[in-house]
C-alpha atoms as a PDB file:
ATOM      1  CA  UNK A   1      -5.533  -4.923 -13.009  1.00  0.00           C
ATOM      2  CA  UNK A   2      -5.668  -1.531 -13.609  1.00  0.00           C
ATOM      3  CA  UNK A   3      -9.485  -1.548 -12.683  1.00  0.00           C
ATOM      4  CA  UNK A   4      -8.450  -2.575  -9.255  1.00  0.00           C
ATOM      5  CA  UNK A   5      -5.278  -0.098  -8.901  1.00  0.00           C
ATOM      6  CA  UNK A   6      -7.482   2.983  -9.725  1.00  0.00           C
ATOM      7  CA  UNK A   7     -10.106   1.680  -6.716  1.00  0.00           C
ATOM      8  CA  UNK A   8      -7.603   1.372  -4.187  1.00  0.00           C
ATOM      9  CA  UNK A   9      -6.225   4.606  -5.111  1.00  0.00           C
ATOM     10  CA  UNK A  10      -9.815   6.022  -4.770  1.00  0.00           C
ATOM     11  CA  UNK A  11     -10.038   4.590  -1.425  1.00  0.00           C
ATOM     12  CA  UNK A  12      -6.846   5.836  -0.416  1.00  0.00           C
ATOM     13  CA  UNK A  13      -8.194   9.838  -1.096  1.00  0.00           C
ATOM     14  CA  UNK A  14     -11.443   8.588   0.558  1.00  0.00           C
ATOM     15  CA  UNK A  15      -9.207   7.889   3.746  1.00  0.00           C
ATOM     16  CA  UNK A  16      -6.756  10.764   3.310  1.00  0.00           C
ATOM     17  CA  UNK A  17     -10.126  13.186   3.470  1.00  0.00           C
ATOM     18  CA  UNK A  18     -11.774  11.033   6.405  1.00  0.00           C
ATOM     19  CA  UNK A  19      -8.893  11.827   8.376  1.00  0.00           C
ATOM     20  CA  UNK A  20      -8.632  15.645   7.500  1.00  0.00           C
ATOM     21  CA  UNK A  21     -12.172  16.208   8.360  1.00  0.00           C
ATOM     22  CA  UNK A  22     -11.958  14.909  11.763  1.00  0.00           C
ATOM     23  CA  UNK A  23      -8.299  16.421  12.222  1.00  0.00           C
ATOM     24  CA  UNK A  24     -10.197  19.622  11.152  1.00  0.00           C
ATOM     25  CA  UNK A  25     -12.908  18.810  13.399  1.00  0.00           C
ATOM     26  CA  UNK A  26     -10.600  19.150  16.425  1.00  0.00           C
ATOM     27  CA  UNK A  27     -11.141  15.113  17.240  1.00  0.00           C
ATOM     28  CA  UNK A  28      -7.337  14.173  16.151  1.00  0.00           C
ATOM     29  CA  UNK A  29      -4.277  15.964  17.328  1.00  0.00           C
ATOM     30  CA  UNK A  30      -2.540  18.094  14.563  1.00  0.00           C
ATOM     31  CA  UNK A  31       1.038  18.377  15.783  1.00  0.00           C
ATOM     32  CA  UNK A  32       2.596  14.656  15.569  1.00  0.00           C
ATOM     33  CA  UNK A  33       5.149  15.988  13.139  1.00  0.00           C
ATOM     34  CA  UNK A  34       6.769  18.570  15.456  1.00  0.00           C
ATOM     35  CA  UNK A  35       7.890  15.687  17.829  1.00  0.00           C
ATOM     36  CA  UNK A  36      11.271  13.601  18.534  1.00  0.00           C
ATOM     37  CA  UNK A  37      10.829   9.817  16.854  1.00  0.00           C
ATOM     38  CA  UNK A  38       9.722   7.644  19.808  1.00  0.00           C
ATOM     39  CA  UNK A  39       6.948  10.227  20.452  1.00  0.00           C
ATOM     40  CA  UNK A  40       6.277  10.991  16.847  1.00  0.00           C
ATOM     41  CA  UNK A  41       5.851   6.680  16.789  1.00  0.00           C
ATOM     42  CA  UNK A  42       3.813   6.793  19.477  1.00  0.00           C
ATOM     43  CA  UNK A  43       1.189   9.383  18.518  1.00  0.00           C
ATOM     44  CA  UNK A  44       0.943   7.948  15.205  1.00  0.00           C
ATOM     45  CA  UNK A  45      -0.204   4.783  16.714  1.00  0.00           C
ATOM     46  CA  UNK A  46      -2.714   7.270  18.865  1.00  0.00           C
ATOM     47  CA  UNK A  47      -3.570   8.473  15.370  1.00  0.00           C
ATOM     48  CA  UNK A  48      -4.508   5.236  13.772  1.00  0.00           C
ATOM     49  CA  UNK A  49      -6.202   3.951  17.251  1.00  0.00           C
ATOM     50  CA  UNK A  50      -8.252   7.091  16.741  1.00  0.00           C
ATOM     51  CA  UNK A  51      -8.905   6.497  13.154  1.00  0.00           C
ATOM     52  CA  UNK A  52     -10.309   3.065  13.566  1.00  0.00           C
ATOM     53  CA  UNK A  53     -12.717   3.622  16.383  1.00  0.00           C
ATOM     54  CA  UNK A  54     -14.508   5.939  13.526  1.00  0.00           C
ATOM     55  CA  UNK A  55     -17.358   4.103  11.972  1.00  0.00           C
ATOM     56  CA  UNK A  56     -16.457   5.632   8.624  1.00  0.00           C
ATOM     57  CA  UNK A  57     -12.879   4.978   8.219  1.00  0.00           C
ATOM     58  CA  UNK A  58     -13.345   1.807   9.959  1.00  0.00           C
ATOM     59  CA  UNK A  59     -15.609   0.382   6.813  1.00  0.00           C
ATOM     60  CA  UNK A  60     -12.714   2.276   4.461  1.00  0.00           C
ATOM     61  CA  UNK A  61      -9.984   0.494   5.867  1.00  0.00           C
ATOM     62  CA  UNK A  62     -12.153  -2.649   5.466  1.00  0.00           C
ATOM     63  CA  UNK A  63     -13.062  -1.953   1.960  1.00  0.00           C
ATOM     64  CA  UNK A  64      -9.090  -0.860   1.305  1.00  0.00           C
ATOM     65  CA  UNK A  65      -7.969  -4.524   2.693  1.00  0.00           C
ATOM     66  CA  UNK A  66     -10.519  -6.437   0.642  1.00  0.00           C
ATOM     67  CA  UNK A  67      -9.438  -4.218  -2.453  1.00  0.00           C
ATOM     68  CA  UNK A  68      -5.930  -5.282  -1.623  1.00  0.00           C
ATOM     69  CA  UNK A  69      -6.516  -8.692  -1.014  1.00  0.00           C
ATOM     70  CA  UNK A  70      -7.652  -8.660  -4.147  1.00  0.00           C
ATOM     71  CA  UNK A  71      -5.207  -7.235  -6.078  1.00  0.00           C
ATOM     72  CA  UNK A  72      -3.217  -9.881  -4.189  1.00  0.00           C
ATOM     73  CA  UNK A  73      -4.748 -12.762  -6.184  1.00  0.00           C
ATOM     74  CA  UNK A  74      -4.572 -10.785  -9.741  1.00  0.00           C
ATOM     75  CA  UNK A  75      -1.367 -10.713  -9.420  1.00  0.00           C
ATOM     76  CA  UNK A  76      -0.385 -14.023  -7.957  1.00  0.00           C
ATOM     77  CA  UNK A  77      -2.820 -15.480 -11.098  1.00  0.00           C
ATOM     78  CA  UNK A  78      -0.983 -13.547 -13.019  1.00  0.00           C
ATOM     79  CA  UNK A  79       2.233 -14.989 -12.076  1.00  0.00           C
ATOM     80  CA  UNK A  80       1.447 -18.292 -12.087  1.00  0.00           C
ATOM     81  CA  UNK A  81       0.211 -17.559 -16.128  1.00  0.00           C
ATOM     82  CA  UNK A  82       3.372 -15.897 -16.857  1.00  0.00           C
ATOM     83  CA  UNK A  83       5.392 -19.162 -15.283  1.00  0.00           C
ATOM     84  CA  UNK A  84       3.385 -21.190 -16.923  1.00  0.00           C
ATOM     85  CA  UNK A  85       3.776 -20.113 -20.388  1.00  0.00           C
ATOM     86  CA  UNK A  86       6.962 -19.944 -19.576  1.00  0.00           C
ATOM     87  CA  UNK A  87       7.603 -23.204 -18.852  1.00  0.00           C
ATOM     88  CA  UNK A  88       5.394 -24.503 -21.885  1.00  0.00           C
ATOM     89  CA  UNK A  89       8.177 -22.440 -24.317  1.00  0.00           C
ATOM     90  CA  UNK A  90      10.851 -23.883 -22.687  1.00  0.00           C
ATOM     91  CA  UNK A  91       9.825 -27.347 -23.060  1.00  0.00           C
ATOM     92  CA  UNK A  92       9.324 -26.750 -27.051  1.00  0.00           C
ATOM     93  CA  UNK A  93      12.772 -25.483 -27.160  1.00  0.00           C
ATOM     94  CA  UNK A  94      14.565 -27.778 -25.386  1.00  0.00           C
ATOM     95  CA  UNK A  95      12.046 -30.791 -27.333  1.00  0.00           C
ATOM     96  CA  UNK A  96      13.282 -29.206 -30.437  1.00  0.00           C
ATOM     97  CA  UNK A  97      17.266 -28.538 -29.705  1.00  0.00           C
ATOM     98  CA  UNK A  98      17.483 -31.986 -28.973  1.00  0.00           C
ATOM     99  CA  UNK A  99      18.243 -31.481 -25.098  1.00  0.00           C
ATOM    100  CA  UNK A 100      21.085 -33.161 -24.258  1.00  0.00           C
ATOM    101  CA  UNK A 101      19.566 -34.035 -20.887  1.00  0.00           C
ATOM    102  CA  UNK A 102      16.851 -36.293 -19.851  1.00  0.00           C
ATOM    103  CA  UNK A 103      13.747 -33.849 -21.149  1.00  0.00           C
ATOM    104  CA  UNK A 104      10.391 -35.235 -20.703  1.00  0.00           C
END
């Protein structure tokens, strides 16, 4: 899990320097920041239409989603485990309290 975490994070700085270099290249706009909400919204969506047309931060998005999508699984496995063993104690507990109920 933490194999996956420090990757996305990796891509993540990968993107955050993308996008510098081609704000510093003069290709994105520099000033959404100094802007009233609705137009701050609306140039960040400029930004990120921007951002995607670019080859490279097109394929790190793409690698950042499967990354994610991955993590996404770890952790639902994970869960289901944890549930599972869960469950499994339970059942020997209430097997050997005598449960009052109907236990199967």
């Amino acid at each position: 899990m933490i194999d996956i975490i420090v990757k996305i994070m990796a891509e993540l700085l990968s993107l955050l320097g993308l996008a510098t270099k081609l704000i510093e290249q003069g290709r994105l706009c520099k000033c959404a920041g100094a802007y009233s909400w609705p137009v701050a919204q609306c140039m960040t969506a400029t930004f990120a239409k921007k951002l995607s047309g670019e080859n490279d931060v097109e394929a790190a998005l793409q690698r950042l989603d499967r990354l994610t999508q991955d993590e996404t699984r770890m952790v639902t496995a994970e869960t289901l485990g944890v549930v599972h063993r869960l469950e499994s104690n339970m059942r020997v507990a209430m097997e050997g309290a005598g449960c009052p109920f109907r236990c199967r």
